[in-house]
PDB file of N, CA and C in Angstrom:
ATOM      1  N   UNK A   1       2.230 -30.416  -4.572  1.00  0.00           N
ATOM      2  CA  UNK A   1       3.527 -29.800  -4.641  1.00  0.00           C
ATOM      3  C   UNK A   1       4.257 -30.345  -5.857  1.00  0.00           C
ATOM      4  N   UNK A   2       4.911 -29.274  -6.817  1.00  0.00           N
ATOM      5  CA  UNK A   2       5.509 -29.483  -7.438  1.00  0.00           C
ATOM      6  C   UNK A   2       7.128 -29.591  -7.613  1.00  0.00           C
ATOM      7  N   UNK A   3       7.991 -30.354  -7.842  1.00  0.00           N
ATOM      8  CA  UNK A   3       9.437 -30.127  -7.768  1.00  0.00           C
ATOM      9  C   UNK A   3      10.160 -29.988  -9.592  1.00  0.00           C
ATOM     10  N   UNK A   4      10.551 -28.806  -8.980  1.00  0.00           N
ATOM     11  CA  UNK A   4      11.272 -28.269 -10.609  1.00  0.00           C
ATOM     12  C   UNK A   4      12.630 -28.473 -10.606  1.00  0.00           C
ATOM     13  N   UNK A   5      13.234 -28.993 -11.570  1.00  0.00           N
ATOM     14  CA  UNK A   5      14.804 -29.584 -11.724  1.00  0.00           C
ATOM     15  C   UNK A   5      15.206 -28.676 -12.585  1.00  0.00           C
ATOM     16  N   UNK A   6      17.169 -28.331 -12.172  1.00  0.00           N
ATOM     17  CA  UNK A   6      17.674 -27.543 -13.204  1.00  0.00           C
ATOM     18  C   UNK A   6      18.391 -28.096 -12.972  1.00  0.00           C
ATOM     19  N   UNK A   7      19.500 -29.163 -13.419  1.00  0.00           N
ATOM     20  CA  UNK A   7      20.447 -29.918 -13.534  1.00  0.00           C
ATOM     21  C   UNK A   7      21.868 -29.018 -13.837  1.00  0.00           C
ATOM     22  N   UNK A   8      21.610 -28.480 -14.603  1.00  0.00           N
ATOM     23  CA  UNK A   8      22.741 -27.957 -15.249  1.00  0.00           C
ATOM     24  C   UNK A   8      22.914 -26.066 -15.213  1.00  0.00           C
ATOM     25  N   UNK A   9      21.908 -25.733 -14.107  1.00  0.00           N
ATOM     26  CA  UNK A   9      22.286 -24.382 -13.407  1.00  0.00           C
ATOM     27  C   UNK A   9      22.011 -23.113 -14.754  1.00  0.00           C
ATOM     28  N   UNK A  10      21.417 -23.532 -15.840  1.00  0.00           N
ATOM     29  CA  UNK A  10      21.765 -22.455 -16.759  1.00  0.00           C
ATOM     30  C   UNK A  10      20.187 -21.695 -16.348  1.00  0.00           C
ATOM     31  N   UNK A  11      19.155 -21.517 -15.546  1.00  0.00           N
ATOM     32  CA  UNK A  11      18.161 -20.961 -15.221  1.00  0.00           C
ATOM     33  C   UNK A  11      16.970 -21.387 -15.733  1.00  0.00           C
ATOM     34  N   UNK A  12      17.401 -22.022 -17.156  1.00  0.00           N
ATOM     35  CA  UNK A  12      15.867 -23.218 -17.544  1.00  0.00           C
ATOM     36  C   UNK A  12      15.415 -24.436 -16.976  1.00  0.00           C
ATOM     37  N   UNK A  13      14.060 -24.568 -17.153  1.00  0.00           N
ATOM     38  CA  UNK A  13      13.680 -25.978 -16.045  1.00  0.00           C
ATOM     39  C   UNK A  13      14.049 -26.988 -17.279  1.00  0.00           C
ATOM     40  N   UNK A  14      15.139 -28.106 -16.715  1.00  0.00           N
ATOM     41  CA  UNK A  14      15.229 -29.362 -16.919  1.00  0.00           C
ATOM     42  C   UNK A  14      13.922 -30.295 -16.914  1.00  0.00           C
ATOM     43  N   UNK A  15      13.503 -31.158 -16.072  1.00  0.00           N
ATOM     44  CA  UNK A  15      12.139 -31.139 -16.188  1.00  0.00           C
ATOM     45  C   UNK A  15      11.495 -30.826 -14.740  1.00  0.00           C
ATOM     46  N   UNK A  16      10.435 -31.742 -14.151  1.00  0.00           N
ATOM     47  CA  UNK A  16      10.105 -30.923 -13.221  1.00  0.00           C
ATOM     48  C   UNK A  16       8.810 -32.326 -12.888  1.00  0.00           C
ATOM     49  N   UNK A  17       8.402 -32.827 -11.344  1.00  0.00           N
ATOM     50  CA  UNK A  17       7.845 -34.144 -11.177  1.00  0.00           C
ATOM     51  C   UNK A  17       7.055 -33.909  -9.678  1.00  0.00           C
ATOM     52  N   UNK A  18       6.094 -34.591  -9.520  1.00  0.00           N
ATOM     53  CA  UNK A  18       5.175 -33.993  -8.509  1.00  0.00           C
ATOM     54  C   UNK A  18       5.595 -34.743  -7.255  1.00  0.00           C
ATOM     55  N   UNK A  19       5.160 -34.581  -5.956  1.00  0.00           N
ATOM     56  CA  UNK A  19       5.451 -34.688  -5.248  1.00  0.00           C
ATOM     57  C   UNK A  19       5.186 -36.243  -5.134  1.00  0.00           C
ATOM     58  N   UNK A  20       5.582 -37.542  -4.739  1.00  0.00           N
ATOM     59  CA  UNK A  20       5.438 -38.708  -4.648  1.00  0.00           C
ATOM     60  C   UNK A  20       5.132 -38.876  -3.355  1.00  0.00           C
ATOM     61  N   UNK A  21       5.229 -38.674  -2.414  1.00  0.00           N
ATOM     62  CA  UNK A  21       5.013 -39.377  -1.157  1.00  0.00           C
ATOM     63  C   UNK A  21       3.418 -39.924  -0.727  1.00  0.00           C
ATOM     64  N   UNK A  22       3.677 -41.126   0.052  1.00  0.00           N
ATOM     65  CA  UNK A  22       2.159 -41.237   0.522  1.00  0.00           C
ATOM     66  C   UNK A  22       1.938 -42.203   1.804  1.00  0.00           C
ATOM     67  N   UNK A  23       1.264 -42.310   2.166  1.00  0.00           N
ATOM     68  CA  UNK A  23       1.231 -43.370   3.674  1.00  0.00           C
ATOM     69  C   UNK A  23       0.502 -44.154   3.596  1.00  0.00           C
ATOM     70  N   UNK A  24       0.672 -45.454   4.114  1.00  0.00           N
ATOM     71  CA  UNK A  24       0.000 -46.668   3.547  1.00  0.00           C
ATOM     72  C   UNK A  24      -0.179 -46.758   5.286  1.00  0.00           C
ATOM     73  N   UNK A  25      -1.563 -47.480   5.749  1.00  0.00           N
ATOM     74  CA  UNK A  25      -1.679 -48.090   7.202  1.00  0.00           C
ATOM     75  C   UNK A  25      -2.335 -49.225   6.841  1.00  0.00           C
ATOM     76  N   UNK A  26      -1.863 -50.167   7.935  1.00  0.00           N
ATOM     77  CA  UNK A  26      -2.120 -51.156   7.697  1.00  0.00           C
ATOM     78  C   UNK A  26      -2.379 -52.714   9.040  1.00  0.00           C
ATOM     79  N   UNK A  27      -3.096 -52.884   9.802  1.00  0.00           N
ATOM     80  CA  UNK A  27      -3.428 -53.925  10.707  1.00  0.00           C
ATOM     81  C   UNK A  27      -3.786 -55.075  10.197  1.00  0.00           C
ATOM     82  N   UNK A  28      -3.365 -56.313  10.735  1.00  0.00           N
ATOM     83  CA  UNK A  28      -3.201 -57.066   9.825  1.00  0.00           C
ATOM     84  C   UNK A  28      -3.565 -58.317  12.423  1.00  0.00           C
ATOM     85  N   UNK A  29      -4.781 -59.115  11.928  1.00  0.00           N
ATOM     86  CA  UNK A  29      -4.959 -59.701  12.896  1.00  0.00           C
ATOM     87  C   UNK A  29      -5.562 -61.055  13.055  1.00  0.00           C
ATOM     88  N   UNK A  30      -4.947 -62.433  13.796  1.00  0.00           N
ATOM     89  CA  UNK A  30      -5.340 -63.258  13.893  1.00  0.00           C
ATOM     90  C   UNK A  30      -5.769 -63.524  15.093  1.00  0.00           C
ATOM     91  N   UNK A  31      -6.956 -64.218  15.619  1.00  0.00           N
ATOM     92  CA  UNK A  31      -6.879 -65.614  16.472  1.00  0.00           C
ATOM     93  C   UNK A  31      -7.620 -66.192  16.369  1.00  0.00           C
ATOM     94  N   UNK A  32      -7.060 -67.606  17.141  1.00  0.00           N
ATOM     95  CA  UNK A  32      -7.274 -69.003  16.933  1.00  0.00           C
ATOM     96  C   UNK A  32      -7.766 -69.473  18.289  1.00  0.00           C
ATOM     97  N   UNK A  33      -8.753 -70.235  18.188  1.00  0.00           N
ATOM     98  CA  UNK A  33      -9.213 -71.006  19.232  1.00  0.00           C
ATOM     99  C   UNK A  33      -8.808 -72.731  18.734  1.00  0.00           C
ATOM    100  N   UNK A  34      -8.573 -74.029  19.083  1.00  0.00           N
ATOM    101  CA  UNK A  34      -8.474 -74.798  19.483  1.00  0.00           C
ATOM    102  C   UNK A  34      -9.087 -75.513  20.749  1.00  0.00           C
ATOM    103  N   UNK A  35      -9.884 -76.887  19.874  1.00  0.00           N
ATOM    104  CA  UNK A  35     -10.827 -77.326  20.990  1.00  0.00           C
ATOM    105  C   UNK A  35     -10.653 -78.711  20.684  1.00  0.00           C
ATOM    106  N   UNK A  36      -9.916 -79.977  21.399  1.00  0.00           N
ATOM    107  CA  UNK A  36      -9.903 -81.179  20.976  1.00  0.00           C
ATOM    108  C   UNK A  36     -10.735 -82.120  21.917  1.00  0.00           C
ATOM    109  N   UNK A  37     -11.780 -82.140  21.194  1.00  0.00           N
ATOM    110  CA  UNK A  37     -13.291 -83.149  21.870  1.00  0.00           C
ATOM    111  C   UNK A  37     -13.164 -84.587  21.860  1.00  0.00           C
ATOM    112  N   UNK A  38     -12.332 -85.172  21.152  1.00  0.00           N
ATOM    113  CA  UNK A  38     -12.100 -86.658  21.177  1.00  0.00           C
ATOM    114  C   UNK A  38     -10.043 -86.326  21.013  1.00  0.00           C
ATOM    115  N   UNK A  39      -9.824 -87.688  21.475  1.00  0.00           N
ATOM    116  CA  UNK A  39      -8.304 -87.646  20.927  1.00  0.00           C
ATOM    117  C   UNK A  39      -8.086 -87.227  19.891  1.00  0.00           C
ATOM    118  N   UNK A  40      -7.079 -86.837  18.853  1.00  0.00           N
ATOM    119  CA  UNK A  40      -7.194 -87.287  17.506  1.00  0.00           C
ATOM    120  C   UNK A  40      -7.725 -85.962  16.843  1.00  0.00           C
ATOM    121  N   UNK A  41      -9.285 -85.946  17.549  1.00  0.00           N
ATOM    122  CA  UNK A  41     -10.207 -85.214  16.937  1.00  0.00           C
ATOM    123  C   UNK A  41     -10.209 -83.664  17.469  1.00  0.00           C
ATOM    124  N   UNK A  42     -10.432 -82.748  16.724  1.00  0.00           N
ATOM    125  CA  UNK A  42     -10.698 -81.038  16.789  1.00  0.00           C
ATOM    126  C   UNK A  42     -11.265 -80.578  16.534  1.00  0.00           C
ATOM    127  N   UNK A  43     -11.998 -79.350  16.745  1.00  0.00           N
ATOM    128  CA  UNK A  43     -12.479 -78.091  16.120  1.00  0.00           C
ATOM    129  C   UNK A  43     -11.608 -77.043  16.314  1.00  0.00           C
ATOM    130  N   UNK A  44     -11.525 -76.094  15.117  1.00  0.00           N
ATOM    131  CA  UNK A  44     -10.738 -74.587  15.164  1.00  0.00           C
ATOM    132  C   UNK A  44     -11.602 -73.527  14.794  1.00  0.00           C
ATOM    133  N   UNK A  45     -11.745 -72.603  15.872  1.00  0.00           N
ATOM    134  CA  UNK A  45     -12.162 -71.367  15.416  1.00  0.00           C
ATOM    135  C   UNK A  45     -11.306 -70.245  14.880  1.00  0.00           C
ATOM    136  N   UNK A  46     -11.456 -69.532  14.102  1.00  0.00           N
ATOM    137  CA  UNK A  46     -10.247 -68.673  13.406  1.00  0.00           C
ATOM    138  C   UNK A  46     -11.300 -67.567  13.344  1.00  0.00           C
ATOM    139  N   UNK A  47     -10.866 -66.215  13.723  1.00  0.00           N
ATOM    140  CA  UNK A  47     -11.158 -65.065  13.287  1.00  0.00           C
ATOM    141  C   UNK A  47     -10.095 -64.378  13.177  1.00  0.00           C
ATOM    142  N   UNK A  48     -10.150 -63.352  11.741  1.00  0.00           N
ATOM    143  CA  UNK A  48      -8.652 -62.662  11.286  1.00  0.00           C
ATOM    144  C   UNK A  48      -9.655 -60.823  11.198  1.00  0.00           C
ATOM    145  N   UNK A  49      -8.654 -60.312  11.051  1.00  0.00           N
ATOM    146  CA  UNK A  49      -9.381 -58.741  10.684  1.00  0.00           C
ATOM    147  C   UNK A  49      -7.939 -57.991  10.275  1.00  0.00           C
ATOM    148  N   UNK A  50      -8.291 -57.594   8.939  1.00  0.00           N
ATOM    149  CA  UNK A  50      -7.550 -56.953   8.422  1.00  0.00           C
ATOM    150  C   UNK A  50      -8.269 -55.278   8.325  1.00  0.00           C
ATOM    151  N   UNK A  51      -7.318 -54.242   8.689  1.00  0.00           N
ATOM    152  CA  UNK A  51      -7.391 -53.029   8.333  1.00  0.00           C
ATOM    153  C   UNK A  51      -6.531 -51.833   7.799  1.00  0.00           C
ATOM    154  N   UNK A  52      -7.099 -51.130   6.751  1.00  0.00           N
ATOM    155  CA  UNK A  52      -6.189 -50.820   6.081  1.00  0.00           C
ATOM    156  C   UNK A  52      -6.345 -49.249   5.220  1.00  0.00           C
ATOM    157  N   UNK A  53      -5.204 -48.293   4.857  1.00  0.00           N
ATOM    158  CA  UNK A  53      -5.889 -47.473   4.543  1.00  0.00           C
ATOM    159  C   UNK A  53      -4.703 -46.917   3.747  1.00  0.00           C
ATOM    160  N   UNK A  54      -5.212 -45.851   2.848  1.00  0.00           N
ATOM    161  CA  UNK A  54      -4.435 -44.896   1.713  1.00  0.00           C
ATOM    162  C   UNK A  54      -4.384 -43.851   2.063  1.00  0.00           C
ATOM    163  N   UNK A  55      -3.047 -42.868   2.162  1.00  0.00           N
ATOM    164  CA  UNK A  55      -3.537 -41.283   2.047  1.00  0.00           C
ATOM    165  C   UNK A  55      -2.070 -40.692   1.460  1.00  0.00           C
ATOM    166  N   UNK A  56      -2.679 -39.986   0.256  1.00  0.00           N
ATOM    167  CA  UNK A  56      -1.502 -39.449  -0.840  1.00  0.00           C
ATOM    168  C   UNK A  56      -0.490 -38.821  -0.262  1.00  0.00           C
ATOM    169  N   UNK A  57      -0.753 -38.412   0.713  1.00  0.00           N
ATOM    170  CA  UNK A  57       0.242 -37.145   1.426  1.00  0.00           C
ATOM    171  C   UNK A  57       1.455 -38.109   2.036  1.00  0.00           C
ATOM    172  N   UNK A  58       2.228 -37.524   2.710  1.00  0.00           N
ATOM    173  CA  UNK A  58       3.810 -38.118   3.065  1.00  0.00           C
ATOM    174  C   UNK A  58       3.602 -38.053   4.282  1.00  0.00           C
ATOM    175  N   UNK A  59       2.692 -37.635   5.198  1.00  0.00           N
ATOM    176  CA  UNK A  59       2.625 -37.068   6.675  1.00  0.00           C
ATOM    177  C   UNK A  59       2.425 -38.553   6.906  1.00  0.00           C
ATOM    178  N   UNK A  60       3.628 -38.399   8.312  1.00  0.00           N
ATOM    179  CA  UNK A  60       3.405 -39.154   9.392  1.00  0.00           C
ATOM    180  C   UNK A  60       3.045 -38.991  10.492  1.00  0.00           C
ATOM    181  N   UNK A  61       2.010 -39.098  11.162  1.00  0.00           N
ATOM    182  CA  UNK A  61       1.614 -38.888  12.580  1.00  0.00           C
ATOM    183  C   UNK A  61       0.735 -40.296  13.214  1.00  0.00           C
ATOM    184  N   UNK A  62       2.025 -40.818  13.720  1.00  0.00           N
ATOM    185  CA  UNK A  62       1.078 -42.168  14.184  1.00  0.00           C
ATOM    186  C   UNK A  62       0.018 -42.444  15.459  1.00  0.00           C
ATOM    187  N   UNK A  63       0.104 -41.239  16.145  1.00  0.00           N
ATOM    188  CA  UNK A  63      -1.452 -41.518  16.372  1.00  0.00           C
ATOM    189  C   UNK A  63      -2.629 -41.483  16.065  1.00  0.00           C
ATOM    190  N   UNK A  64      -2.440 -40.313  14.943  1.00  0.00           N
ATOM    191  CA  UNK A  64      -3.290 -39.979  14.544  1.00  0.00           C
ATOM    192  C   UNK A  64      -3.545 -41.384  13.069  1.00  0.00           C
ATOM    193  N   UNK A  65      -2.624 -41.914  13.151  1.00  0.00           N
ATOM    194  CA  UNK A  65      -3.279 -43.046  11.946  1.00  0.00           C
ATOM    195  C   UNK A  65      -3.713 -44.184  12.329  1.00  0.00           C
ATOM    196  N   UNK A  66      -3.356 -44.273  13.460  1.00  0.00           N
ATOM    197  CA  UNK A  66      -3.602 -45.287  14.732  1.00  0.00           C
ATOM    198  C   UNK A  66      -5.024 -45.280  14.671  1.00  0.00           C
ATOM    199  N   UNK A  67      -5.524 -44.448  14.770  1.00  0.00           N
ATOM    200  CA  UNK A  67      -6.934 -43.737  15.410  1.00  0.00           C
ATOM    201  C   UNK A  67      -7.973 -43.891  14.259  1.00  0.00           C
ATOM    202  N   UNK A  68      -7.427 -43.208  12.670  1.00  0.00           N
ATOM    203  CA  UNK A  68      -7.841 -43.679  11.666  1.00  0.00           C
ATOM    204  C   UNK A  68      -8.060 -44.887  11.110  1.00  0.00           C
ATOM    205  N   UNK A  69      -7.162 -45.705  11.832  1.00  0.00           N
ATOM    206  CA  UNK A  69      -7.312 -46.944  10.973  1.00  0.00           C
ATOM    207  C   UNK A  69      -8.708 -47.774  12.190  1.00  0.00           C
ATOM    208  N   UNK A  70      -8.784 -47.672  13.391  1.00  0.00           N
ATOM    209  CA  UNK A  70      -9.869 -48.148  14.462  1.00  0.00           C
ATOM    210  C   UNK A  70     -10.772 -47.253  14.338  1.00  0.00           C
ATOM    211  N   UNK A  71     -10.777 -46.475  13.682  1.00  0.00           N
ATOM    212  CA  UNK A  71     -12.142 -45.573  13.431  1.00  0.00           C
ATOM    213  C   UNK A  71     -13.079 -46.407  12.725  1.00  0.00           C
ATOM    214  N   UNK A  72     -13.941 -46.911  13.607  1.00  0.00           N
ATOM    215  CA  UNK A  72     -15.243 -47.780  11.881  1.00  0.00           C
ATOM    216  C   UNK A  72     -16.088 -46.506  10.778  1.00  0.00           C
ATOM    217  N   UNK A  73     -15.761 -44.862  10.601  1.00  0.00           N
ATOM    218  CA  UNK A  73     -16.896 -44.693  10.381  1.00  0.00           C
ATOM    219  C   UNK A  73     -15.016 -44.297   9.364  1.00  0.00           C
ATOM    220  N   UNK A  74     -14.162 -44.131   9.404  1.00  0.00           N
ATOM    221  CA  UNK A  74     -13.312 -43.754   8.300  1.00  0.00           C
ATOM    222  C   UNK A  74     -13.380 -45.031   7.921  1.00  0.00           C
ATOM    223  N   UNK A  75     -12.227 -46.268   8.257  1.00  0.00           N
ATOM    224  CA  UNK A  75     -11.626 -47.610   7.934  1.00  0.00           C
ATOM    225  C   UNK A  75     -12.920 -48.415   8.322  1.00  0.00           C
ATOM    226  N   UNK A  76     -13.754 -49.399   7.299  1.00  0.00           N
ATOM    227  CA  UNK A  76     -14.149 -50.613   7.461  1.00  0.00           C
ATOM    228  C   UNK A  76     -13.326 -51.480   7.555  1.00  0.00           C
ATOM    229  N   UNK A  77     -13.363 -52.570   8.227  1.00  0.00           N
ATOM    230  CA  UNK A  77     -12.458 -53.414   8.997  1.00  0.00           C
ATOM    231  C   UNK A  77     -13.137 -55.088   8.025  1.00  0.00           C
ATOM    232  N   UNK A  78     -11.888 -55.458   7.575  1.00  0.00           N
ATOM    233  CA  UNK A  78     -12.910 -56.569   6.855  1.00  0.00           C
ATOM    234  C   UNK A  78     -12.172 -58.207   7.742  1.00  0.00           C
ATOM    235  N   UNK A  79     -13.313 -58.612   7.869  1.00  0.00           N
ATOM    236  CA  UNK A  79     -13.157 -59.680   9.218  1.00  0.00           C
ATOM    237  C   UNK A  79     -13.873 -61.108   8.139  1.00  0.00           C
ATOM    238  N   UNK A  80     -12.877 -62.126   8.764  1.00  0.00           N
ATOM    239  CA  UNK A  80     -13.096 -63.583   8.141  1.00  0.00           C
ATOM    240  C   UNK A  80     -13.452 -64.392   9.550  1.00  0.00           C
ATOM    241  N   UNK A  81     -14.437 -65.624   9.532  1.00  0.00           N
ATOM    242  CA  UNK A  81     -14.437 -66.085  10.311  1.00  0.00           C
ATOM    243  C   UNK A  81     -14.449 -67.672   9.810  1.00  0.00           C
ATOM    244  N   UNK A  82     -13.476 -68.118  10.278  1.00  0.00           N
ATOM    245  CA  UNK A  82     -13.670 -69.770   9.841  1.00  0.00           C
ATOM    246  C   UNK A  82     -13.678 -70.911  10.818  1.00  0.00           C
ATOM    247  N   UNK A  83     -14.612 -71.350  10.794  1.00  0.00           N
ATOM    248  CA  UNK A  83     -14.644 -72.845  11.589  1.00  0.00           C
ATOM    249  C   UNK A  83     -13.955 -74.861  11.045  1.00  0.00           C
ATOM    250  N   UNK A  84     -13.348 -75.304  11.552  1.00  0.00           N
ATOM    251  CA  UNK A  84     -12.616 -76.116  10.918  1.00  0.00           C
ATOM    252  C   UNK A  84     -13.113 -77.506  11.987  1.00  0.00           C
ATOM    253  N   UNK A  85     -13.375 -78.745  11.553  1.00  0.00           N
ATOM    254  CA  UNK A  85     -13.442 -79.969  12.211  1.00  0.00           C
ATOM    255  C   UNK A  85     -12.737 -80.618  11.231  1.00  0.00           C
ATOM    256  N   UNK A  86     -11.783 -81.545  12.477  1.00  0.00           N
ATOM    257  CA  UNK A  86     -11.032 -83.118  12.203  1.00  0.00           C
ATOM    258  C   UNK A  86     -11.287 -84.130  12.940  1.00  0.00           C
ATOM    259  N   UNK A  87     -12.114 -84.961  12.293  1.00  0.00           N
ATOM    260  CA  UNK A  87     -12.103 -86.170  13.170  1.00  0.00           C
ATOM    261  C   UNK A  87     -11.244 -87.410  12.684  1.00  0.00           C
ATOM    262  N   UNK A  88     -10.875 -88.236  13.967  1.00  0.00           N
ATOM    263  CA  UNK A  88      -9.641 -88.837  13.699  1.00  0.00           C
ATOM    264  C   UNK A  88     -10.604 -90.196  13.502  1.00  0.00           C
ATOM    265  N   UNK A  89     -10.635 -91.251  12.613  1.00  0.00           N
ATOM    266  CA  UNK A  89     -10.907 -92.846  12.492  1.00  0.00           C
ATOM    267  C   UNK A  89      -9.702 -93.739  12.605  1.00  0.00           C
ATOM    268  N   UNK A  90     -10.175 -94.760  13.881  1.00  0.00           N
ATOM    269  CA  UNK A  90      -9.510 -95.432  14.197  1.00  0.00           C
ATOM    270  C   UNK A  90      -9.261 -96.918  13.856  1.00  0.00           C
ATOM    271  N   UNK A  91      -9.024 -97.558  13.255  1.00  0.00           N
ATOM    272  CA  UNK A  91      -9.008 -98.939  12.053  1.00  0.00           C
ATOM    273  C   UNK A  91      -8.137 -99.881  13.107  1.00  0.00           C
ATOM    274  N   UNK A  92      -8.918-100.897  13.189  1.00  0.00           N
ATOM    275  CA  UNK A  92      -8.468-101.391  14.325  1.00  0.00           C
ATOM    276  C   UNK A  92      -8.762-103.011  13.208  1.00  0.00           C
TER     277      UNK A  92
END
């Protein structure tokens, strides 16, 4: 879609600019496990998943983007997994 400007009403196009709109989706997910095996001491499990998507158009329909964005065969889902140990030394 195109939008044509006449500012000044005399019947010529002023200039004239395309349609801008667009929809961004976006899931954005953490969790955390916590496991403390000695005092002091831990392990953390972390898994995050981010999902996310583009579409030029201005339409909003949030179920339907809902749906798009948990779709695996539209949105790949890109997932981190991190494992973390602290052990505590005790100086006696």
């Amino acid at each position: 879609m195109r939008y044509i400007m006449d500012e000044n009403s005399d019947g010529s196009t002023d200039y004239s600019f395309d349609n801008s709109n667009f929809n961004v989706k976006e899931f954005l997910s953490n969790f955390v496990v916590r496991w403390e095996y000695n005092p002091g001491s831990s392990v953390y499990l972390v898994w995050s998943q981010t999902r996310s998507s583009y579409i030029s158009n201005g339409d909003l329909n949030v179920m339907d983007d809902l749906g798009d964005l948990f779709d695996s065969k539209v949105e790949k889902p890109h997932n981190v997994f991190l494992v973390k140990f602290s052990y505590r030394f005790g100086i006696k």
